[in-house]
PDB file of N, CA and C in Angstrom:
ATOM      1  N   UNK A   1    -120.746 -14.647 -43.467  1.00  0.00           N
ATOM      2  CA  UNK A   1    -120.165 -14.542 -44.787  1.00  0.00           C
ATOM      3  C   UNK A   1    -120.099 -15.939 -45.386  1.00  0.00           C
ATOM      4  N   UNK A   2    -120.319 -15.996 -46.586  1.00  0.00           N
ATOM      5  CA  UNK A   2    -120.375 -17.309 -47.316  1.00  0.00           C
ATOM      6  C   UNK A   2    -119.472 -17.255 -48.647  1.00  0.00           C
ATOM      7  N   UNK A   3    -119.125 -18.201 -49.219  1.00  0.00           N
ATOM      8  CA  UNK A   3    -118.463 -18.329 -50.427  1.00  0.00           C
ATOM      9  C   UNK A   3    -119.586 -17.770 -51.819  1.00  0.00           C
ATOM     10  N   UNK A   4    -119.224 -16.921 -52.856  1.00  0.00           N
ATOM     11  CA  UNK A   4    -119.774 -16.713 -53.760  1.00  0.00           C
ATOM     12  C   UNK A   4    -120.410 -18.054 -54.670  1.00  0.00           C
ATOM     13  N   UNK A   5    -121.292 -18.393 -54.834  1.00  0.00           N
ATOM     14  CA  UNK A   5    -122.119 -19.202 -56.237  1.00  0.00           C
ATOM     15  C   UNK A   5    -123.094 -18.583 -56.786  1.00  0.00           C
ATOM     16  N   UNK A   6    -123.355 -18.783 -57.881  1.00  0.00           N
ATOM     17  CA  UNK A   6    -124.022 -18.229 -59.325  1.00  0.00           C
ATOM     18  C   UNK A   6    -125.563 -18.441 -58.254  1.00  0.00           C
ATOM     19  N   UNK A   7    -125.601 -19.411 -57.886  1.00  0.00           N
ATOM     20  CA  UNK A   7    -127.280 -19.328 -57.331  1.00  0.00           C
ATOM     21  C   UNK A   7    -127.489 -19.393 -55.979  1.00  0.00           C
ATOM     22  N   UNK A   8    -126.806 -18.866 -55.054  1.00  0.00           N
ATOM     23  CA  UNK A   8    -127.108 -18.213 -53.899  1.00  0.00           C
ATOM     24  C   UNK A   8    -127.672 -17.219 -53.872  1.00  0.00           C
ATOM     25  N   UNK A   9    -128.507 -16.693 -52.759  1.00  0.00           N
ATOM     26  CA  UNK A   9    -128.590 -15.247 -52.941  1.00  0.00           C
ATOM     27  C   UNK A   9    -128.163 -14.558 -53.186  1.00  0.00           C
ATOM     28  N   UNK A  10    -128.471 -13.333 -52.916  1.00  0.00           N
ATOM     29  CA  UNK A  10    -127.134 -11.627 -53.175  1.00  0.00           C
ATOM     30  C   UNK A  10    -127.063 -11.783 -51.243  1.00  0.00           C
ATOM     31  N   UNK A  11    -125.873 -11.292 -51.457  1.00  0.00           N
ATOM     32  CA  UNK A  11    -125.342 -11.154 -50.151  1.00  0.00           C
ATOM     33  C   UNK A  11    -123.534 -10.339 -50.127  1.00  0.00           C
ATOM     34  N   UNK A  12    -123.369 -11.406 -49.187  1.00  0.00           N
ATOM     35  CA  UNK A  12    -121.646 -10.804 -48.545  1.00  0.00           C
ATOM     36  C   UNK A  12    -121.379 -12.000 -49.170  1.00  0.00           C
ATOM     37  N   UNK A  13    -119.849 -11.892 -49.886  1.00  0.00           N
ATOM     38  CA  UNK A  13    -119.213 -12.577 -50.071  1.00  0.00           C
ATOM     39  C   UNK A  13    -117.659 -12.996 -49.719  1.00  0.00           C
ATOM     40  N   UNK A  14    -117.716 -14.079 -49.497  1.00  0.00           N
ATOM     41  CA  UNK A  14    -116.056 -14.184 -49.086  1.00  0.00           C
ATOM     42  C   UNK A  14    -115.158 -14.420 -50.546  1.00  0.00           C
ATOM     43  N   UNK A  15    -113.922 -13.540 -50.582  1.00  0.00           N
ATOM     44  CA  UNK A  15    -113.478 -13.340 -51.275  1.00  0.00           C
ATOM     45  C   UNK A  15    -111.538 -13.671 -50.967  1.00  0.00           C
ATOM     46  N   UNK A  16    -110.925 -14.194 -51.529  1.00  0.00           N
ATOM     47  CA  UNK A  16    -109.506 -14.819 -51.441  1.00  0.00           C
ATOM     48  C   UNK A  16    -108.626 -14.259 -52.767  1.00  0.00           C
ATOM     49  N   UNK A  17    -107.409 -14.597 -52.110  1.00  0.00           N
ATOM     50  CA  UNK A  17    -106.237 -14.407 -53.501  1.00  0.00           C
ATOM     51  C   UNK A  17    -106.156 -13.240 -53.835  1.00  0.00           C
ATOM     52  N   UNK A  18    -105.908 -12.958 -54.916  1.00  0.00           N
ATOM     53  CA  UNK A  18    -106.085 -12.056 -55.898  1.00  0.00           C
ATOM     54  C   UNK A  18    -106.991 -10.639 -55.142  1.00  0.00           C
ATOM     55  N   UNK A  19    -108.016 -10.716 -55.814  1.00  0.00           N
ATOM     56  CA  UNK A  19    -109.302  -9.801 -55.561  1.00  0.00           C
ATOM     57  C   UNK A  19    -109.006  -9.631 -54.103  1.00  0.00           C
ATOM     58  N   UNK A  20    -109.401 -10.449 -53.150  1.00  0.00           N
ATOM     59  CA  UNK A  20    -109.204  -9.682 -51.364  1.00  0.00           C
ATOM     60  C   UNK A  20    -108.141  -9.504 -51.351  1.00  0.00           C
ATOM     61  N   UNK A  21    -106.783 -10.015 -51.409  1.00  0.00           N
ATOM     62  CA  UNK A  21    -105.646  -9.077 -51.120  1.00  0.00           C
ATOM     63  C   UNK A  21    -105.712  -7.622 -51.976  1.00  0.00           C
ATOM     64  N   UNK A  22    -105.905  -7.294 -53.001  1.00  0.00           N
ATOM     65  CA  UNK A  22    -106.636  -6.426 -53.259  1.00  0.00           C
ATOM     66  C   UNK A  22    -107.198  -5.426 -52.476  1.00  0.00           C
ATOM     67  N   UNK A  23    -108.042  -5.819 -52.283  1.00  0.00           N
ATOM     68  CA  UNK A  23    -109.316  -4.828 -51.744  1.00  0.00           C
ATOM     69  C   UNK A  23    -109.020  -4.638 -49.961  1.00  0.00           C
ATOM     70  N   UNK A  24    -108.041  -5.514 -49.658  1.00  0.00           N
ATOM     71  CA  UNK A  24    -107.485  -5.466 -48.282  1.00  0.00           C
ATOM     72  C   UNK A  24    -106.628  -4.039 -48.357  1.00  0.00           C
ATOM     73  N   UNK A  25    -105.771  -4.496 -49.009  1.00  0.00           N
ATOM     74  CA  UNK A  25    -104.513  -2.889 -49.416  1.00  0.00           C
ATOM     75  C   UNK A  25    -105.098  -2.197 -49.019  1.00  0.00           C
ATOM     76  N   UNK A  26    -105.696  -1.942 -50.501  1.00  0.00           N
ATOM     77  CA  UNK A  26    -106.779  -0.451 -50.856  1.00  0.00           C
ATOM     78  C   UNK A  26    -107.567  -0.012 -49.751  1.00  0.00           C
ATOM     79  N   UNK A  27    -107.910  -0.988 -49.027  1.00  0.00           N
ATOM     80  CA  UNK A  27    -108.784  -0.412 -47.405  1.00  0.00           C
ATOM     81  C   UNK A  27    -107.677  -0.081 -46.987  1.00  0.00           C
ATOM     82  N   UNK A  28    -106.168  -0.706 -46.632  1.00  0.00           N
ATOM     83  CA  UNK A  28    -105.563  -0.330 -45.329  1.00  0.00           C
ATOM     84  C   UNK A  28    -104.857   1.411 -46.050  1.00  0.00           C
ATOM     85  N   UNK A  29    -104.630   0.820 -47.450  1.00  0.00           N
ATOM     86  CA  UNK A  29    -104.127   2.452 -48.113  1.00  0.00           C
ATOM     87  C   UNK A  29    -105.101   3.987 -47.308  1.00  0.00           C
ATOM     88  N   UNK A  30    -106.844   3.346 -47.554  1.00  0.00           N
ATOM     89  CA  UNK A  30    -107.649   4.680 -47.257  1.00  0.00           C
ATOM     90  C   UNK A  30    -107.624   4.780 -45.654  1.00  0.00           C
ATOM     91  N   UNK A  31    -107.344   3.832 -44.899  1.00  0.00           N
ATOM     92  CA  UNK A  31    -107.856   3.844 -43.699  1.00  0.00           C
ATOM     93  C   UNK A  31    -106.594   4.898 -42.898  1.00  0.00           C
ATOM     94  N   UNK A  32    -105.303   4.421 -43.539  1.00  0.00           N
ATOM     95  CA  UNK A  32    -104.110   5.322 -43.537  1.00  0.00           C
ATOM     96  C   UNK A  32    -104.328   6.509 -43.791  1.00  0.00           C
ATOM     97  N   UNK A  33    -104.785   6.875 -45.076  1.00  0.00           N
ATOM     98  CA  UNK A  33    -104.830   8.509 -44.935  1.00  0.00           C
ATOM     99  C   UNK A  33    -106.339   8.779 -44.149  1.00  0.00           C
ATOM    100  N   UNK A  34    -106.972   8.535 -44.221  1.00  0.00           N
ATOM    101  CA  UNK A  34    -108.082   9.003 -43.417  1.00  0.00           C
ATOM    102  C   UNK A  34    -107.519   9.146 -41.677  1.00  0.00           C
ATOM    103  N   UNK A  35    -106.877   8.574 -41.467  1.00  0.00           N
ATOM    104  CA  UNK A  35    -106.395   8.415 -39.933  1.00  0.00           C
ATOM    105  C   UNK A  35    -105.667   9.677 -39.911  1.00  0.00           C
ATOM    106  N   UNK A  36    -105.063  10.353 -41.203  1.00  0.00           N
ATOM    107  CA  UNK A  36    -103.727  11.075 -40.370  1.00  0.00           C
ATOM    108  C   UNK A  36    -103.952  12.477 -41.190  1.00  0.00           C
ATOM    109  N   UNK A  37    -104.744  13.834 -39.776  1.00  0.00           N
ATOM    110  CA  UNK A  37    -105.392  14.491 -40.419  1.00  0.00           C
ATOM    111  C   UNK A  37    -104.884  15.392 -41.020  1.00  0.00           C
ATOM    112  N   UNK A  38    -103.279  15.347 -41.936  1.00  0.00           N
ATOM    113  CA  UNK A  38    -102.077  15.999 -42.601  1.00  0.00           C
ATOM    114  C   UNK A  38    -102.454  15.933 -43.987  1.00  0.00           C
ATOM    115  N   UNK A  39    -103.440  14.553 -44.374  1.00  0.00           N
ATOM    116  CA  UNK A  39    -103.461  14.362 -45.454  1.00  0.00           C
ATOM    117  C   UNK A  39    -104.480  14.308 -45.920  1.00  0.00           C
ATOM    118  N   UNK A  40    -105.508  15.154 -45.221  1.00  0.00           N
ATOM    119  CA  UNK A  40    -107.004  15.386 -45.678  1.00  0.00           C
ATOM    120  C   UNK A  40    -107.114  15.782 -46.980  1.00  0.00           C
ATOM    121  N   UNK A  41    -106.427  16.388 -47.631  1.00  0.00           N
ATOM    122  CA  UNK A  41    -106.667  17.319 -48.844  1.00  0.00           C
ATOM    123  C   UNK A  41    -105.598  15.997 -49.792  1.00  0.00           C
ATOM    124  N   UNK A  42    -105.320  15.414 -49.690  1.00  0.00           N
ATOM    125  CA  UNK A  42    -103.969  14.226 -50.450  1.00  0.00           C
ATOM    126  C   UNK A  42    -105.155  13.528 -51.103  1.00  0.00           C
ATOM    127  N   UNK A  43    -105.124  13.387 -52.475  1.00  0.00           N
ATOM    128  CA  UNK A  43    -105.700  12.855 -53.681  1.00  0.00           C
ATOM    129  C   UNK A  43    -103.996  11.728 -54.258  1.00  0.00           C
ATOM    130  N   UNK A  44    -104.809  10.701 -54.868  1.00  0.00           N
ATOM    131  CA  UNK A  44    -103.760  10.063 -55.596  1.00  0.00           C
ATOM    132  C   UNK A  44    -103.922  10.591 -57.217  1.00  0.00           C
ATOM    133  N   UNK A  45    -103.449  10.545 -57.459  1.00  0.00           N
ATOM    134  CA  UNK A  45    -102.939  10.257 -59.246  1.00  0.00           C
ATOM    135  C   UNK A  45    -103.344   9.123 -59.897  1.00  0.00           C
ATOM    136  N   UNK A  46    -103.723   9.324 -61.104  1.00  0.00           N
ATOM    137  CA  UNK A  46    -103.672   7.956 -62.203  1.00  0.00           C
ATOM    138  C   UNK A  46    -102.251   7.131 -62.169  1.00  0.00           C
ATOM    139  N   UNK A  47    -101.307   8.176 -62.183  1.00  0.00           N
ATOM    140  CA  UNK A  47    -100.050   7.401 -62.254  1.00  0.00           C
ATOM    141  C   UNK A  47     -99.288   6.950 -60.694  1.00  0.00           C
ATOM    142  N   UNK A  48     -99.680   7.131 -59.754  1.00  0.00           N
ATOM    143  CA  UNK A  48     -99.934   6.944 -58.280  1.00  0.00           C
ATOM    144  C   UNK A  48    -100.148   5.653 -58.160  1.00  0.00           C
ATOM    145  N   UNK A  49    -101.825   5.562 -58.398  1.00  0.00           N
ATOM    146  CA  UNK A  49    -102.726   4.609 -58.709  1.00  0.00           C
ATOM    147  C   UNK A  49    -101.797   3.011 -59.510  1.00  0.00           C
ATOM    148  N   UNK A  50    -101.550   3.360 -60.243  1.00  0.00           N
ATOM    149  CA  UNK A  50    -100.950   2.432 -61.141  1.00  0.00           C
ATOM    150  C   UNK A  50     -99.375   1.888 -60.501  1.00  0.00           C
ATOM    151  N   UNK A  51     -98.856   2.781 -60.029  1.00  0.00           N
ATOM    152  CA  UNK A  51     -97.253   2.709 -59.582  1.00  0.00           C
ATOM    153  C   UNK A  51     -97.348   1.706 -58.031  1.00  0.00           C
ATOM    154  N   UNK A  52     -98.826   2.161 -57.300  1.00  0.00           N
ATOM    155  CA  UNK A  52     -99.214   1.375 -56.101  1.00  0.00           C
ATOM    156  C   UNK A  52     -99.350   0.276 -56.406  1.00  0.00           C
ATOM    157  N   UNK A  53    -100.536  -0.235 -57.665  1.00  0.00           N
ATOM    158  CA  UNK A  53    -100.587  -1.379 -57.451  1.00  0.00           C
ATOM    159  C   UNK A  53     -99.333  -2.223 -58.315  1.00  0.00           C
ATOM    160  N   UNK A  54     -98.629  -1.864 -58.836  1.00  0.00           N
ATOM    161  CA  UNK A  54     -97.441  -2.432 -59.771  1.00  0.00           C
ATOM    162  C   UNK A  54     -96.799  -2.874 -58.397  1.00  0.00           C
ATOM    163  N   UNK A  55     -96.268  -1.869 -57.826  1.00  0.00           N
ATOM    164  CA  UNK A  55     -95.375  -2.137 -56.374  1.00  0.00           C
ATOM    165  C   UNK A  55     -96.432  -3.573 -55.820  1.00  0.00           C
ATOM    166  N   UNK A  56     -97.466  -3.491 -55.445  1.00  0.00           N
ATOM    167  CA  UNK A  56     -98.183  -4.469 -54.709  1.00  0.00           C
ATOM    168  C   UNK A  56     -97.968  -5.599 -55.000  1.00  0.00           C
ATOM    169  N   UNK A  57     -98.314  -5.563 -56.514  1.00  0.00           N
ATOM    170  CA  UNK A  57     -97.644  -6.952 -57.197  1.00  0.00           C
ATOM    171  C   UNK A  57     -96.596  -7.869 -56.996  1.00  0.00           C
ATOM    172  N   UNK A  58     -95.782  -6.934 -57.489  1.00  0.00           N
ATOM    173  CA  UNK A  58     -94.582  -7.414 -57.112  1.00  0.00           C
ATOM    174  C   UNK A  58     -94.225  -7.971 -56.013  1.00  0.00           C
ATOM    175  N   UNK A  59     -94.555  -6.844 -54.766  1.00  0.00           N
ATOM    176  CA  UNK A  59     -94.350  -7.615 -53.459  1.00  0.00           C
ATOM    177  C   UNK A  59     -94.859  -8.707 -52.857  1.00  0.00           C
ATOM    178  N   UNK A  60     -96.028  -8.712 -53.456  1.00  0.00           N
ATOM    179  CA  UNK A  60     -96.846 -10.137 -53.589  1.00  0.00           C
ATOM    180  C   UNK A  60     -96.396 -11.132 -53.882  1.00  0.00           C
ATOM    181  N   UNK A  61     -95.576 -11.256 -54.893  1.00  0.00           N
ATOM    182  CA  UNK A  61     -95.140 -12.240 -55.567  1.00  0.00           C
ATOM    183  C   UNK A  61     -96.110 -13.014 -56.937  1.00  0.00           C
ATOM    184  N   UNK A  62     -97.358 -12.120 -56.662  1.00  0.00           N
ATOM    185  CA  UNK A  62     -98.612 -12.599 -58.195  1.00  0.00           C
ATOM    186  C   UNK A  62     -97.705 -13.449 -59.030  1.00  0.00           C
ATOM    187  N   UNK A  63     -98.265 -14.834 -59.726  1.00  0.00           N
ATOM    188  CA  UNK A  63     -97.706 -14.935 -60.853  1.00  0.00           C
ATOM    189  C   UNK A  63     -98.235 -14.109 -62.068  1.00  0.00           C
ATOM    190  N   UNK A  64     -96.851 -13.727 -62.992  1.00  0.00           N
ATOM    191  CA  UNK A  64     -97.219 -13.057 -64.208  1.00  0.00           C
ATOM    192  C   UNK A  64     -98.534 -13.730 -64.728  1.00  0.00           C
ATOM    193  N   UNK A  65     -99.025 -12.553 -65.421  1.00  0.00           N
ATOM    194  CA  UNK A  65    -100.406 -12.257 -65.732  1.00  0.00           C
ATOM    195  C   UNK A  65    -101.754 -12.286 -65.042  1.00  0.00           C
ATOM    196  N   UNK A  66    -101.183 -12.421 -63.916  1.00  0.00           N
ATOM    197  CA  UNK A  66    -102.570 -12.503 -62.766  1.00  0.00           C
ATOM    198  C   UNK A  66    -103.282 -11.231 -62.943  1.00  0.00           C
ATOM    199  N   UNK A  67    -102.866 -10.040 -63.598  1.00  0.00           N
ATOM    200  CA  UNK A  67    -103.368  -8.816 -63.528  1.00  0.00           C
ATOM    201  C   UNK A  67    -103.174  -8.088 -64.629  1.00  0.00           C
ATOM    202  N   UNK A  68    -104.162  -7.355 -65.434  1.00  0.00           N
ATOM    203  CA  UNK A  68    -103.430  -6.824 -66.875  1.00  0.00           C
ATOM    204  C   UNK A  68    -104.034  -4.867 -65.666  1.00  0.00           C
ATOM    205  N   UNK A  69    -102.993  -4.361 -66.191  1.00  0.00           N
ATOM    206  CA  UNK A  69    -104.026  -3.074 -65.631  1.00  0.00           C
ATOM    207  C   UNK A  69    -103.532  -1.902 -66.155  1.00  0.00           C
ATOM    208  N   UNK A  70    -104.643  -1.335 -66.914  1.00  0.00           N
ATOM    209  CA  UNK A  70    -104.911  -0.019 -67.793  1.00  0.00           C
ATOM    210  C   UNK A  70    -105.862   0.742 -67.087  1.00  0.00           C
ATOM    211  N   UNK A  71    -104.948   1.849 -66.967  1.00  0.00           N
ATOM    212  CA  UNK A  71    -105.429   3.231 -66.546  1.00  0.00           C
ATOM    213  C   UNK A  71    -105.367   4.026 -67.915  1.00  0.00           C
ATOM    214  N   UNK A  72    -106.677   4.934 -68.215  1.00  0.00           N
ATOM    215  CA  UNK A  72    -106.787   5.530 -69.231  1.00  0.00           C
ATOM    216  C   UNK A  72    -106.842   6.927 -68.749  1.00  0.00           C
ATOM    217  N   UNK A  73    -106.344   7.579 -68.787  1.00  0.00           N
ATOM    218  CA  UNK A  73    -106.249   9.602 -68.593  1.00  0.00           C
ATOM    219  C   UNK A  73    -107.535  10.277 -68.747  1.00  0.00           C
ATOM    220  N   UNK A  74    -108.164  10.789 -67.786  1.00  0.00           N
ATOM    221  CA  UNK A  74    -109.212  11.520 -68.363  1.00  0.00           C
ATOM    222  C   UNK A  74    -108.441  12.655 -68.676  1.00  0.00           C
ATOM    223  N   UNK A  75    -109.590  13.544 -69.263  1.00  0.00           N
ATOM    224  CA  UNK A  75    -109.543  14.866 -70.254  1.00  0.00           C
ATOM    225  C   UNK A  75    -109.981  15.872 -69.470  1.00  0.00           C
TER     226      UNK A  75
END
């Protein structure tokens, strides 16, 4: 794994802060329900979705505005 630049190849990237804590959660969130076979049929919500990562935030400690985040409703 290497650090992202504009003119490296395409590859794997290592990713920090923000974005990988991120995308860390969200893995350990799916890896959780996938593990526990009660919650096979368990879908999140838009407003789920949004309430998770608000909580994340926070617990994080992000400074304000590190994140603007709009969820729009489908139809």
């Amino acid at each position: 794994m290497r650090e992202y630049h504009p003119s490296s190849p395409v590859g794997i990237c290592v990713l920090g802060g923000f974005v990988g804590d991120l995308l860390l959660s969200l893995n350990a969130l799916n890896d959780s329900i996938q593990a526990n076979p009660n919650l096979n049929e368990f879908k999140l919500t838009s407003d789920q979705i949004e309430r998770f990562i608000e909580d994340w935030i926070k617990s994080s400690e992000f400074p304000d505005g590190t994140c603007v985040v709009k969820i729009t409703k489908a139809t």
